[in-house]
PDB file of N, CA and C in Angstrom:
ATOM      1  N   UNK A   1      62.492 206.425 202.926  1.00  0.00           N
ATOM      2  CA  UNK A   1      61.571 206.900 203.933  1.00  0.00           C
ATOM      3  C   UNK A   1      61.596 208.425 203.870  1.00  0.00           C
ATOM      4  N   UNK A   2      60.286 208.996 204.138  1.00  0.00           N
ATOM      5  CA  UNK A   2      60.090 210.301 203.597  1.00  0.00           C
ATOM      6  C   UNK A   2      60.976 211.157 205.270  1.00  0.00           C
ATOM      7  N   UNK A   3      61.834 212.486 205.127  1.00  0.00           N
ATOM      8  CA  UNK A   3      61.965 212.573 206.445  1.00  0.00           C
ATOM      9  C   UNK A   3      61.612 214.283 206.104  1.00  0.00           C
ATOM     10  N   UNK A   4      61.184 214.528 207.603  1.00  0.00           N
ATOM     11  CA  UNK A   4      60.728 215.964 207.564  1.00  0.00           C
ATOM     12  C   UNK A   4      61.238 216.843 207.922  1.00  0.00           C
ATOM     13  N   UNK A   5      61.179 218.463 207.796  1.00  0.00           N
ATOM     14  CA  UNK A   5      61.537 219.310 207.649  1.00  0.00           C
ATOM     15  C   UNK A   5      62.729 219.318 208.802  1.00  0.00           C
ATOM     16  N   UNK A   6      62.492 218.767 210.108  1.00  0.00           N
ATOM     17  CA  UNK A   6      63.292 218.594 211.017  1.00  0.00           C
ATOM     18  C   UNK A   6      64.541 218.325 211.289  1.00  0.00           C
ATOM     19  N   UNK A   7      64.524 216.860 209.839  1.00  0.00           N
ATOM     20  CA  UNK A   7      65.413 215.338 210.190  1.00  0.00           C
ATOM     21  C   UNK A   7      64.691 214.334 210.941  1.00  0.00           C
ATOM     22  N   UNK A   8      63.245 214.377 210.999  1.00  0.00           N
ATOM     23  CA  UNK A   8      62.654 213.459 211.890  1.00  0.00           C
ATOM     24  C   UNK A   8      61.815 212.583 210.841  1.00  0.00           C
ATOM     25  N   UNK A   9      61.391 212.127 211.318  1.00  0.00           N
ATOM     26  CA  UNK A   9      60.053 210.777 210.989  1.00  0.00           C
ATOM     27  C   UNK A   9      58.603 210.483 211.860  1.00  0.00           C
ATOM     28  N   UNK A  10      57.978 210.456 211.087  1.00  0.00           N
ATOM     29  CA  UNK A  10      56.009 210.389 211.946  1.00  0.00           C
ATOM     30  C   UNK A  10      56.405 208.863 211.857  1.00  0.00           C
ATOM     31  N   UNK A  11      55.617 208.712 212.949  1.00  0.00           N
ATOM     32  CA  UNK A  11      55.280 207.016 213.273  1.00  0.00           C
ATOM     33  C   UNK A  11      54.646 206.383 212.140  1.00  0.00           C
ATOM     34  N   UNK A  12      53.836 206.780 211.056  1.00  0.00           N
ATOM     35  CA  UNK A  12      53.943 205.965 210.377  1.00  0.00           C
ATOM     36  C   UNK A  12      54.575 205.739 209.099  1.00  0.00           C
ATOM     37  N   UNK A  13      55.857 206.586 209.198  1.00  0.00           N
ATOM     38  CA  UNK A  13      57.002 206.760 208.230  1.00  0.00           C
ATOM     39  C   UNK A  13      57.932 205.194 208.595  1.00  0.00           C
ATOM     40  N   UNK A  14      58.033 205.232 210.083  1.00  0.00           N
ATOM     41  CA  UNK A  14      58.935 204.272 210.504  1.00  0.00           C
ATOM     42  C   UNK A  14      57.977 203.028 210.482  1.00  0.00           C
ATOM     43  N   UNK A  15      57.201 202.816 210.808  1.00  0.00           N
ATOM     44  CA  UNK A  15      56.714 201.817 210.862  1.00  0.00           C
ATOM     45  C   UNK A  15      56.020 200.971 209.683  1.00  0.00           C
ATOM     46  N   UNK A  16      56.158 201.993 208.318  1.00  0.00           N
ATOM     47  CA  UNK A  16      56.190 200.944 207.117  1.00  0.00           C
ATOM     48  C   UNK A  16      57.515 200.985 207.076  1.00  0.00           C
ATOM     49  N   UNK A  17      58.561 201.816 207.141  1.00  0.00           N
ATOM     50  CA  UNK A  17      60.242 201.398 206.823  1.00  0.00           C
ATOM     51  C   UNK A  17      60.449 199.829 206.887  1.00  0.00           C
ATOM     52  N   UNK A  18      60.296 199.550 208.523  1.00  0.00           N
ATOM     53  CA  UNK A  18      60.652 198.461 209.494  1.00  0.00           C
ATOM     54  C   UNK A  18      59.450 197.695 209.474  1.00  0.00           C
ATOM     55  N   UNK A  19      58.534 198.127 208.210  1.00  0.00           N
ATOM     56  CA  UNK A  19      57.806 196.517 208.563  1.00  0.00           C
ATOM     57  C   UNK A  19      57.239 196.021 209.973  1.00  0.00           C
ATOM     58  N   UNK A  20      56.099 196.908 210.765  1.00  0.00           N
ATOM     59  CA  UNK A  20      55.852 197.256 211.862  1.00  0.00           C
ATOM     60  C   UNK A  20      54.669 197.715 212.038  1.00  0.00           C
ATOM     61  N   UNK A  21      53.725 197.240 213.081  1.00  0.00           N
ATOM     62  CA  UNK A  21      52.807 198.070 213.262  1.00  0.00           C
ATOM     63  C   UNK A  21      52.797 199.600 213.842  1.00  0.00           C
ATOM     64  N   UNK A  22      52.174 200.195 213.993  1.00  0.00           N
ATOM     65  CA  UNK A  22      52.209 201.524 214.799  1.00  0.00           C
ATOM     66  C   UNK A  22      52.260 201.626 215.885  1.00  0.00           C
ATOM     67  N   UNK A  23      51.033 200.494 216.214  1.00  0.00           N
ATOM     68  CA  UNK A  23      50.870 199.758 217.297  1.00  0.00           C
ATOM     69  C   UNK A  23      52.428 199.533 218.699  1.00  0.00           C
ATOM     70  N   UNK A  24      53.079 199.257 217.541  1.00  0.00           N
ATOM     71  CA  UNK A  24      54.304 198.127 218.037  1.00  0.00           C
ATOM     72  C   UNK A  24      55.542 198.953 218.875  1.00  0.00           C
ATOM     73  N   UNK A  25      55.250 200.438 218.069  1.00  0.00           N
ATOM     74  CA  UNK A  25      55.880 201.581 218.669  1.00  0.00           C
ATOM     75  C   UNK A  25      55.585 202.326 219.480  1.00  0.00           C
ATOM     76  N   UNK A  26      54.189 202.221 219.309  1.00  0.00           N
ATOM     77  CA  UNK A  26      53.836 203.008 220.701  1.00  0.00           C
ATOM     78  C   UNK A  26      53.987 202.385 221.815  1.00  0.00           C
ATOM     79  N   UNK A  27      53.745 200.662 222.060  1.00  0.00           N
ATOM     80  CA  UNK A  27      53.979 199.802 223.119  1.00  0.00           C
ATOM     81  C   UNK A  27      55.517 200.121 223.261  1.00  0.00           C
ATOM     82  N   UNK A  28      56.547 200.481 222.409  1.00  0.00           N
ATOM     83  CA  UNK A  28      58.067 200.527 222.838  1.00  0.00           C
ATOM     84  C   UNK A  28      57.770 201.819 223.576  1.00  0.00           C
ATOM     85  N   UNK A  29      57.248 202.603 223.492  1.00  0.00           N
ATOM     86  CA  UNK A  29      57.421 204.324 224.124  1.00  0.00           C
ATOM     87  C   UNK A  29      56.569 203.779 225.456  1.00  0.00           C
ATOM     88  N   UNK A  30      55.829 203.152 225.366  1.00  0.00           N
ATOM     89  CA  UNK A  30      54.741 203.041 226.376  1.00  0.00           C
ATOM     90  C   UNK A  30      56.191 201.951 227.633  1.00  0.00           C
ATOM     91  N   UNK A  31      56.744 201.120 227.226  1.00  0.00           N
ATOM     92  CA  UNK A  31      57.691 200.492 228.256  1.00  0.00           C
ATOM     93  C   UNK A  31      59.278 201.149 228.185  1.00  0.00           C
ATOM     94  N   UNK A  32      59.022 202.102 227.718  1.00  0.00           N
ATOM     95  CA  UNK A  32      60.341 203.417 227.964  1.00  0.00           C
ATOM     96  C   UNK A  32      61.926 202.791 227.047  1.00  0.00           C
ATOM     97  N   UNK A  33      61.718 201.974 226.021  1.00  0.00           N
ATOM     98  CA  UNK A  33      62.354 201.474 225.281  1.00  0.00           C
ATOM     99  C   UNK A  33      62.639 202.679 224.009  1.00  0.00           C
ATOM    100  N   UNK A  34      62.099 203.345 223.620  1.00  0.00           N
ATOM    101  CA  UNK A  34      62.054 204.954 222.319  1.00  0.00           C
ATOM    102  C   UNK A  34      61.369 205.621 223.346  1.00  0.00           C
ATOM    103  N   UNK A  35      61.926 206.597 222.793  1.00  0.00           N
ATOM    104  CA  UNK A  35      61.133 208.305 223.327  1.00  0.00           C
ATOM    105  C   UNK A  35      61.517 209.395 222.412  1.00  0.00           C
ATOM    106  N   UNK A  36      60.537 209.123 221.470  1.00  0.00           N
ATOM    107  CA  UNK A  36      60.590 210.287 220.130  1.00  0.00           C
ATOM    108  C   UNK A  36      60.089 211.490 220.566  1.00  0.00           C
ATOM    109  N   UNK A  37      60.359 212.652 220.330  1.00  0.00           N
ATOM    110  CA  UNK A  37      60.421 213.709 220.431  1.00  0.00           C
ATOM    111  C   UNK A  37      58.965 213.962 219.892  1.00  0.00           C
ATOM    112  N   UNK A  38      58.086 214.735 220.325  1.00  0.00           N
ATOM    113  CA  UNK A  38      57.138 215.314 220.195  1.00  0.00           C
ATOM    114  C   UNK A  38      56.587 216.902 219.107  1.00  0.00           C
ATOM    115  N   UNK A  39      55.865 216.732 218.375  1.00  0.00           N
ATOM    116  CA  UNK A  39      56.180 217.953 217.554  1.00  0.00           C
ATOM    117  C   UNK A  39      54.838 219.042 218.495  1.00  0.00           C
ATOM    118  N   UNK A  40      54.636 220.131 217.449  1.00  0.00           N
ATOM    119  CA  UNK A  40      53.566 220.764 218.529  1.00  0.00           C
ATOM    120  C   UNK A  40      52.092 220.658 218.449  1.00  0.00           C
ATOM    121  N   UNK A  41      51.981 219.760 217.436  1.00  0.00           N
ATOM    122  CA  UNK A  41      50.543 218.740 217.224  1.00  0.00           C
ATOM    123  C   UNK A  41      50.847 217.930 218.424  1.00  0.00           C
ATOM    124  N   UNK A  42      51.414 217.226 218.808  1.00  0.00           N
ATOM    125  CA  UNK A  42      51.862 215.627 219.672  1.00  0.00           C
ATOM    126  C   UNK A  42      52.003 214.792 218.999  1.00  0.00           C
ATOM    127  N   UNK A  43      52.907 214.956 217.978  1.00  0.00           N
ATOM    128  CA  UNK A  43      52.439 214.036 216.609  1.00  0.00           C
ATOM    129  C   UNK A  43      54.206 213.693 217.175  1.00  0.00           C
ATOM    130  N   UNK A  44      54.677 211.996 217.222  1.00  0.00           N
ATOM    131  CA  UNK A  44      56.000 211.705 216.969  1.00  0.00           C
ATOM    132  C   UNK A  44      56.576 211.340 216.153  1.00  0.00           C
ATOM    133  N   UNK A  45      57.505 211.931 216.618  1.00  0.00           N
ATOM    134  CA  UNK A  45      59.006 212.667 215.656  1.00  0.00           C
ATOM    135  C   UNK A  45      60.109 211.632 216.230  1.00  0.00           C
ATOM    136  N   UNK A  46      60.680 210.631 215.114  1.00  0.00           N
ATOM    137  CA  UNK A  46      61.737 209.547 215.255  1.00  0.00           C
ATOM    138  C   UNK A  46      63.053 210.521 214.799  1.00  0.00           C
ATOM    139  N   UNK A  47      63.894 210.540 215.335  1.00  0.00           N
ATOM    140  CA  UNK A  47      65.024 211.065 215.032  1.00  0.00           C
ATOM    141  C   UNK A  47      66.150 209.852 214.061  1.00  0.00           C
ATOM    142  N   UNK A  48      67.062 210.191 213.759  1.00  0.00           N
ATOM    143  CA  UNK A  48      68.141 208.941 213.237  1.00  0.00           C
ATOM    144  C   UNK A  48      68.732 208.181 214.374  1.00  0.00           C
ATOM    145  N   UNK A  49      68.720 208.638 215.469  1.00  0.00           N
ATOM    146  CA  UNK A  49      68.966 208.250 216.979  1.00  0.00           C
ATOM    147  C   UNK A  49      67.685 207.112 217.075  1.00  0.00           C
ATOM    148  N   UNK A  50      66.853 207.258 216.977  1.00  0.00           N
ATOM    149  CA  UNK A  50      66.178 206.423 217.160  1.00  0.00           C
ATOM    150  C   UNK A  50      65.790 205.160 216.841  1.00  0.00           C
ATOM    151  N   UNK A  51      66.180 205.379 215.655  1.00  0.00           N
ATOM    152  CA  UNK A  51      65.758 204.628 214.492  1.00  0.00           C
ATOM    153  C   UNK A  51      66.753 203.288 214.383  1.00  0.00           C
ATOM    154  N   UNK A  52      68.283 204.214 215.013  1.00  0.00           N
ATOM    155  CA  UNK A  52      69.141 203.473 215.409  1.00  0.00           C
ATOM    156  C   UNK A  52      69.099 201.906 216.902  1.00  0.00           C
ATOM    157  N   UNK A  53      68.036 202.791 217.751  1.00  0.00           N
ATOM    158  CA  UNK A  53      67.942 201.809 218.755  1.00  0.00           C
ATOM    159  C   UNK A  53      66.837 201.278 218.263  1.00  0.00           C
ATOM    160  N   UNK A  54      65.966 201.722 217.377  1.00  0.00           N
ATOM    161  CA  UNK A  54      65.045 200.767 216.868  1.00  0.00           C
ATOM    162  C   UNK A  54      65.345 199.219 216.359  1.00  0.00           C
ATOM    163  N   UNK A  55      66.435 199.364 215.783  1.00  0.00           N
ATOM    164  CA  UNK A  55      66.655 198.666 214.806  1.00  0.00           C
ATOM    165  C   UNK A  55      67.482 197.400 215.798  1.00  0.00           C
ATOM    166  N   UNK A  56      68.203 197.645 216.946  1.00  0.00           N
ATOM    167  CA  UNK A  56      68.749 197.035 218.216  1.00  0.00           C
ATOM    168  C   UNK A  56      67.567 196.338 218.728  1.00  0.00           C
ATOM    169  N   UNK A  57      66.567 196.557 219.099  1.00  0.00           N
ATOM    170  CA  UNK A  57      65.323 196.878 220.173  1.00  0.00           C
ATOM    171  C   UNK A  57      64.742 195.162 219.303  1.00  0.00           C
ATOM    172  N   UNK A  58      64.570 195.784 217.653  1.00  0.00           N
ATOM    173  CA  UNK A  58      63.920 194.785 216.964  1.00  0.00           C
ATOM    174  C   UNK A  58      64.489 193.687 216.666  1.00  0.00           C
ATOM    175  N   UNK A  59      66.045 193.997 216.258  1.00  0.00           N
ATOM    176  CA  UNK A  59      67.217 192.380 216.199  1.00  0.00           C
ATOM    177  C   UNK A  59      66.939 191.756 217.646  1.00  0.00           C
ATOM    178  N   UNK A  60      67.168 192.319 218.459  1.00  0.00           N
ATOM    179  CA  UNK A  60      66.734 191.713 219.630  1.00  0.00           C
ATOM    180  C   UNK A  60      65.304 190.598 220.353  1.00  0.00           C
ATOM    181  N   UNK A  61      64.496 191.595 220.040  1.00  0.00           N
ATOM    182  CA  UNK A  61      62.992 190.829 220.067  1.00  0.00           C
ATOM    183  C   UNK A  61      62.939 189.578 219.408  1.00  0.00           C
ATOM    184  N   UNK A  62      63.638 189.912 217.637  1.00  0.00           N
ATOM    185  CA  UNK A  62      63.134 188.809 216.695  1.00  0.00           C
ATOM    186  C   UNK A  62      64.516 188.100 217.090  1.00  0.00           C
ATOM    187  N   UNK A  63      65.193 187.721 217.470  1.00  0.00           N
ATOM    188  CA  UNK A  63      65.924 187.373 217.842  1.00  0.00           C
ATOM    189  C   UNK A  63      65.748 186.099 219.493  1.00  0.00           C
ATOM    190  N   UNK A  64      65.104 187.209 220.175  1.00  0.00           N
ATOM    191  CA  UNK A  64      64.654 186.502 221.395  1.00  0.00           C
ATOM    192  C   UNK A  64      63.466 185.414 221.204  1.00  0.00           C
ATOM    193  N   UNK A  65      62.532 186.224 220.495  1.00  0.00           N
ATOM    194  CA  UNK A  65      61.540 184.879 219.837  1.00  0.00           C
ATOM    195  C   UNK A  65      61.642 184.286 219.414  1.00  0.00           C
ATOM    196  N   UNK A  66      62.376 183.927 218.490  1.00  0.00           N
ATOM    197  CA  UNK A  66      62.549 182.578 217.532  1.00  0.00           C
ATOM    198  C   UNK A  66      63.665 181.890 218.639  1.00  0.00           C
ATOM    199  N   UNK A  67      64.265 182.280 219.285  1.00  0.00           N
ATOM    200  CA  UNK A  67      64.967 181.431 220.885  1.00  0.00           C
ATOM    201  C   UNK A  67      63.901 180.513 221.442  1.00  0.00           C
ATOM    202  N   UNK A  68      62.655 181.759 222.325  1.00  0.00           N
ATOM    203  CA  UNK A  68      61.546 181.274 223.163  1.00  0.00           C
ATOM    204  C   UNK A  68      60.970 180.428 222.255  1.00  0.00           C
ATOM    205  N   UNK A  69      60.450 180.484 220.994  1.00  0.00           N
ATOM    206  CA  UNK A  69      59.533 179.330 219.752  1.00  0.00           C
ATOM    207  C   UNK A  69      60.548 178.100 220.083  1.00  0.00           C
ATOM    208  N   UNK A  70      61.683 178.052 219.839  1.00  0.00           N
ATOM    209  CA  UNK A  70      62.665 176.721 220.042  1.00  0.00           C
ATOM    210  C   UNK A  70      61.968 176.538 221.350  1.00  0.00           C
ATOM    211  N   UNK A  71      63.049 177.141 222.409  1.00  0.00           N
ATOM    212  CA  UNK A  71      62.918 176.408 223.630  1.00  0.00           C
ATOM    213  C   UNK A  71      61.269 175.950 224.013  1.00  0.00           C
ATOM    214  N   UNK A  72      60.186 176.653 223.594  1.00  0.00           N
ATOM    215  CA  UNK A  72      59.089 176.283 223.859  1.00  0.00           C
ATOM    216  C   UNK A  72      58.670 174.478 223.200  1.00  0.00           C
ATOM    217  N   UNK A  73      58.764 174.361 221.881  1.00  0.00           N
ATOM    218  CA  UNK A  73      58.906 173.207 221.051  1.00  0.00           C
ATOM    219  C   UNK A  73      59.464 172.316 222.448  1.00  0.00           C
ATOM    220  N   UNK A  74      60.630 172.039 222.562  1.00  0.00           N
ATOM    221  CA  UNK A  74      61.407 171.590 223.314  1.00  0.00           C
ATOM    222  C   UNK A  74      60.894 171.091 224.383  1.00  0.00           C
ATOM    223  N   UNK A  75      60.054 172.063 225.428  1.00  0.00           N
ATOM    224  CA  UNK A  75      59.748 171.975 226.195  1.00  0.00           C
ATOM    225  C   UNK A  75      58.581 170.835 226.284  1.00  0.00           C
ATOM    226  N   UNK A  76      57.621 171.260 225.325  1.00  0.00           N
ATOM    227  CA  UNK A  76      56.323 170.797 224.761  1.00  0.00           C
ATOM    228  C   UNK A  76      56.976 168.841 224.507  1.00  0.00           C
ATOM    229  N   UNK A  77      57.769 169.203 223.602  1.00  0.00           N
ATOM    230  CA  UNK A  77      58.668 167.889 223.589  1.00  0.00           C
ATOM    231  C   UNK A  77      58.938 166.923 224.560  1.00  0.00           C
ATOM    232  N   UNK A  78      59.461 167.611 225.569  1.00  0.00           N
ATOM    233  CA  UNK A  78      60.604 166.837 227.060  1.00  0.00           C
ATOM    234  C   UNK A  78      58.767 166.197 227.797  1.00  0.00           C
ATOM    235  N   UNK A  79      57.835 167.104 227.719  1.00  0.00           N
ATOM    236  CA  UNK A  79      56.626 166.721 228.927  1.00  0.00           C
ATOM    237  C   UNK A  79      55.679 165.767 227.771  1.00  0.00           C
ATOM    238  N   UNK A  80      55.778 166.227 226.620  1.00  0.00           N
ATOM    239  CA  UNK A  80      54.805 164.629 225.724  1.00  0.00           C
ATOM    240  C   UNK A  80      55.251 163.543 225.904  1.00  0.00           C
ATOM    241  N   UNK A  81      56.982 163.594 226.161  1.00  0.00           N
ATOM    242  CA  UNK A  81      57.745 162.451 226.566  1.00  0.00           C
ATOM    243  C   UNK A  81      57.659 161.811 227.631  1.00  0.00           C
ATOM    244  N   UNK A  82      57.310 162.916 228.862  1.00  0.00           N
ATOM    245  CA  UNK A  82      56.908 162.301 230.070  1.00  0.00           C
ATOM    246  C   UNK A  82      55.982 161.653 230.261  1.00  0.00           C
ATOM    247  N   UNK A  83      54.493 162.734 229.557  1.00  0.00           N
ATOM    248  CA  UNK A  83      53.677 161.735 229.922  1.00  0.00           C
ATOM    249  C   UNK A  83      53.123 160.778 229.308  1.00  0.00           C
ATOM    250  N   UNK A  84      54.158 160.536 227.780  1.00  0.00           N
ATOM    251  CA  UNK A  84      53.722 159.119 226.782  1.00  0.00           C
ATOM    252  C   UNK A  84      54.356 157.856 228.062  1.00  0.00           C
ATOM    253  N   UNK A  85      55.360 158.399 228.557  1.00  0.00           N
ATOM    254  CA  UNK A  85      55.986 157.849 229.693  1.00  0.00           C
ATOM    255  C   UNK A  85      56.127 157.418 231.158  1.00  0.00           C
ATOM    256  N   UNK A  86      54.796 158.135 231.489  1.00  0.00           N
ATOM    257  CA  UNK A  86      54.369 157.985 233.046  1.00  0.00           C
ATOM    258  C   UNK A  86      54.577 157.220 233.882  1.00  0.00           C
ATOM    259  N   UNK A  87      54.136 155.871 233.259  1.00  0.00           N
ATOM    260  CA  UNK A  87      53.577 154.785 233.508  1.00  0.00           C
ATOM    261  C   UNK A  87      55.116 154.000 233.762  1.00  0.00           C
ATOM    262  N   UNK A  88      55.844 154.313 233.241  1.00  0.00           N
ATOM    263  CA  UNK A  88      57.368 153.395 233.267  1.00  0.00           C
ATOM    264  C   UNK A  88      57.959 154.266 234.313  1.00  0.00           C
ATOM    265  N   UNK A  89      57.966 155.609 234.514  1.00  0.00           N
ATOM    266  CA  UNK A  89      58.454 156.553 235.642  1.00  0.00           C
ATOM    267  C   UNK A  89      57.699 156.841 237.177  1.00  0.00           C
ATOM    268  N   UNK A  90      56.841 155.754 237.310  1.00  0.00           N
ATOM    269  CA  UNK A  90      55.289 155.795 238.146  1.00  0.00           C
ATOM    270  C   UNK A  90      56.325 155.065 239.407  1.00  0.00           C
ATOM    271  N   UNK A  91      56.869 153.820 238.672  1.00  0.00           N
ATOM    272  CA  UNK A  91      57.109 152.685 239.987  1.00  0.00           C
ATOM    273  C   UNK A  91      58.996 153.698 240.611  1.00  0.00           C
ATOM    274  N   UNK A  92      59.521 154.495 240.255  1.00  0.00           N
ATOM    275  CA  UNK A  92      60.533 154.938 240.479  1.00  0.00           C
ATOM    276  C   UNK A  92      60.065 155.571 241.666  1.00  0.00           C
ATOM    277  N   UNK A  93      60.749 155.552 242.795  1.00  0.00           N
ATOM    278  CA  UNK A  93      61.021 155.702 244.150  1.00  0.00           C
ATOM    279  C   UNK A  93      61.728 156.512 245.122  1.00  0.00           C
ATOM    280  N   UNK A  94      63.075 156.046 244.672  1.00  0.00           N
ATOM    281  CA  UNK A  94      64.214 156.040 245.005  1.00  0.00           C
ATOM    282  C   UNK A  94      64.909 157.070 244.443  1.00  0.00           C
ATOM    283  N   UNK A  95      65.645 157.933 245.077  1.00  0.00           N
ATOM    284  CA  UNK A  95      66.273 159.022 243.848  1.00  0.00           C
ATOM    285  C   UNK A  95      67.340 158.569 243.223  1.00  0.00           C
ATOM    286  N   UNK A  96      67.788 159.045 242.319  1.00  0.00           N
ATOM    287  CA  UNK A  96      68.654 158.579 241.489  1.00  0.00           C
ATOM    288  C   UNK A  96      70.382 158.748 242.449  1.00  0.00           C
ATOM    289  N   UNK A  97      70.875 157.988 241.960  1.00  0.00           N
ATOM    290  CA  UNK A  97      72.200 157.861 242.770  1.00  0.00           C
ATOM    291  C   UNK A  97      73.308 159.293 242.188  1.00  0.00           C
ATOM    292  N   UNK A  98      74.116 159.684 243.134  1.00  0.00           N
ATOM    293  CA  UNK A  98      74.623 160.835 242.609  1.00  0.00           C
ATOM    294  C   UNK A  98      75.781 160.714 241.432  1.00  0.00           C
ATOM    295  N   UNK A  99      75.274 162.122 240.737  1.00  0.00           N
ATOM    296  CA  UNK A  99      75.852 162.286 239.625  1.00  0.00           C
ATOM    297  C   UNK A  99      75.321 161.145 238.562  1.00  0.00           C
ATOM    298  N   UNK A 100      74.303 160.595 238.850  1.00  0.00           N
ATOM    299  CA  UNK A 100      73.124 160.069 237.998  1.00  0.00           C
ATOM    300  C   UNK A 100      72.488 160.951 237.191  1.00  0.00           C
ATOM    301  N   UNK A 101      72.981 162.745 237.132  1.00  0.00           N
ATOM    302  CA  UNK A 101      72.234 163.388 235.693  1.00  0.00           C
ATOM    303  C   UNK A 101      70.837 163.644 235.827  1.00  0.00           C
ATOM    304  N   UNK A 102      70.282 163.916 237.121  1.00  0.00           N
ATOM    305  CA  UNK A 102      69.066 164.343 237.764  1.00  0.00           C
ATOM    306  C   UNK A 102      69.047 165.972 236.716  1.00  0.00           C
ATOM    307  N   UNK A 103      67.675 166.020 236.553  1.00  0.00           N
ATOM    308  CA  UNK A 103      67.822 167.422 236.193  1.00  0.00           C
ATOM    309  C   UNK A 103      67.269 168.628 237.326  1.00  0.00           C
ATOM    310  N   UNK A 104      66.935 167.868 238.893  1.00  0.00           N
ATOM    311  CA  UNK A 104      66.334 168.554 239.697  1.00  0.00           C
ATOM    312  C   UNK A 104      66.798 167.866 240.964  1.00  0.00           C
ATOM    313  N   UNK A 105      67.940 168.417 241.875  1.00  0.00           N
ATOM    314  CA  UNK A 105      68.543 167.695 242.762  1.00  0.00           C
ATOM    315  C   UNK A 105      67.496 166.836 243.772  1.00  0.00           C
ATOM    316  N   UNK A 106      67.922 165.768 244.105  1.00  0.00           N
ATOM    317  CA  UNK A 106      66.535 164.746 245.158  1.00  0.00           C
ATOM    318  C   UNK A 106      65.889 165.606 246.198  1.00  0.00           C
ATOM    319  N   UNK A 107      66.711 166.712 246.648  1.00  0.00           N
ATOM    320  CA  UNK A 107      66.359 167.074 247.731  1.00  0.00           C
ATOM    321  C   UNK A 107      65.012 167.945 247.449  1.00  0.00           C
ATOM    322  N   UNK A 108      66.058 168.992 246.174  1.00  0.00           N
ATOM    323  CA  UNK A 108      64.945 170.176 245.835  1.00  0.00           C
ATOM    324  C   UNK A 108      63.298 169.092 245.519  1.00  0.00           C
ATOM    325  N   UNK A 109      63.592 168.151 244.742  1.00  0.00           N
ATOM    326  CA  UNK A 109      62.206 167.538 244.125  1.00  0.00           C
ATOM    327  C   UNK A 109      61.407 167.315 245.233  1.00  0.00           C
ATOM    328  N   UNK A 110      62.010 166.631 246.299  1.00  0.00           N
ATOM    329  CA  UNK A 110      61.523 166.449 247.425  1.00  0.00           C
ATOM    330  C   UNK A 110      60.640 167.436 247.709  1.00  0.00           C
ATOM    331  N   UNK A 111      61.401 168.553 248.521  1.00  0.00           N
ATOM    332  CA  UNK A 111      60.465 169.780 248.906  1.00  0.00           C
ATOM    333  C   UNK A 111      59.408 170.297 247.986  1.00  0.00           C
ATOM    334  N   UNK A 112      59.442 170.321 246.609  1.00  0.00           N
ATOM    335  CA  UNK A 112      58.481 170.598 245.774  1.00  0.00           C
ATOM    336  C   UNK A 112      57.985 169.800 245.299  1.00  0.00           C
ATOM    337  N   UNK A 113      57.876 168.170 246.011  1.00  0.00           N
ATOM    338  CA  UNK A 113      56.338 167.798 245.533  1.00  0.00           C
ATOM    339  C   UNK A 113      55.878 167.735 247.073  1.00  0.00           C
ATOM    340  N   UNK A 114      56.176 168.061 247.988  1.00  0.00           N
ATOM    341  CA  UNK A 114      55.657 168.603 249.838  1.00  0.00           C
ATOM    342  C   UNK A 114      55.068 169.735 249.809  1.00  0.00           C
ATOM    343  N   UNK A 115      55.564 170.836 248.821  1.00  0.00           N
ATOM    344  CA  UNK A 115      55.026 171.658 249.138  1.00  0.00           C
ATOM    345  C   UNK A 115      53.633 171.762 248.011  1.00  0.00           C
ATOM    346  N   UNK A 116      53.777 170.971 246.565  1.00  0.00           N
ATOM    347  CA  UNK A 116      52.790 170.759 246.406  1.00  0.00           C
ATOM    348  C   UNK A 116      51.366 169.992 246.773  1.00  0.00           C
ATOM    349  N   UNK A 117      51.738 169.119 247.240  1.00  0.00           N
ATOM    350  CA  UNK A 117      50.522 168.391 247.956  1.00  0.00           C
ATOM    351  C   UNK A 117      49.991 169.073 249.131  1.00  0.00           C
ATOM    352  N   UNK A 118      51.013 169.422 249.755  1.00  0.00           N
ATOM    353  CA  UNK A 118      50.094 170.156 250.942  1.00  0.00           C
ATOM    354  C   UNK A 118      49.202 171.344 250.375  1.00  0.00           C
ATOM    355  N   UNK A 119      49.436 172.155 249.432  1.00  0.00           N
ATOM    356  CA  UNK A 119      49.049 172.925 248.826  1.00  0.00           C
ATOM    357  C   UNK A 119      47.731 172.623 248.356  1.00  0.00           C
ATOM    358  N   UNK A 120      47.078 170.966 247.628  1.00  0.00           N
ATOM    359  CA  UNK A 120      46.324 170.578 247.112  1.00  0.00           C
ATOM    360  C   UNK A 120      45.771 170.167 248.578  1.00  0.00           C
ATOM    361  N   UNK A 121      45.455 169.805 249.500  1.00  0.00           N
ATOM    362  CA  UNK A 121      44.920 169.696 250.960  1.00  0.00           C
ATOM    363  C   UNK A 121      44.251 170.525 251.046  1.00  0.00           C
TER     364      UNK A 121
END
């Protein structure tokens, strides 16, 4: 990566480095995640400091997404199951007896399908 007279880097030095839009950096400066130094164009200037939490910022993200992609699957999963399943979970009534492995205690379910229906009223 080309670096300039400074020790710094233009945004789009870093952002072919890291395989990145430009885009992608300015949204990090824009939610106070980088704050590159400014030259006297307004042109930004990545320091090795930066580049350093860049590189945190991005293990992180790609990291967190391919989490949320799972748990989403999953999710998508647990409710196709429900409602291939409705129909067998329709005549259930009764809450499950305790420590029956509820994933939503009787009580809480209770109040939140009360407070949904009244809601639909």
């Amino acid at each position: 990566m080309k670096r300039r007279k400074g020790g710094t880097y233009t945004i789009s030095a870093v952002a072919a480095q890291y395989e990145i839009h430009p885009q992608t950096l300015r949204l990090y400066e824009r939610e106070g995640l980088l704050k590159p130094s400014r030259s006297e164009g307004n042109t930004r200037l990545y320091t090795d400091a930066d580049l350093e939490r860049l590189e945190v910022i991005l293990s992180l993200t790609r990291d967190l997404g391919e989490k949320m992609d799972a748990m989403q699957r999953e999710f998508e999963r647990f409710f196709s199951y429900l409602q291939s399943h409705a129909e067998e979970f329709s005549h259930l009534t009764e809450p499950p007896p305790p420590g029956a492995g509820a994933l939503v205690p009787a009580s809480r379910a209770a109040t939140f399908l009360r407070r949904r229906t009244t809601r639909q009223h």
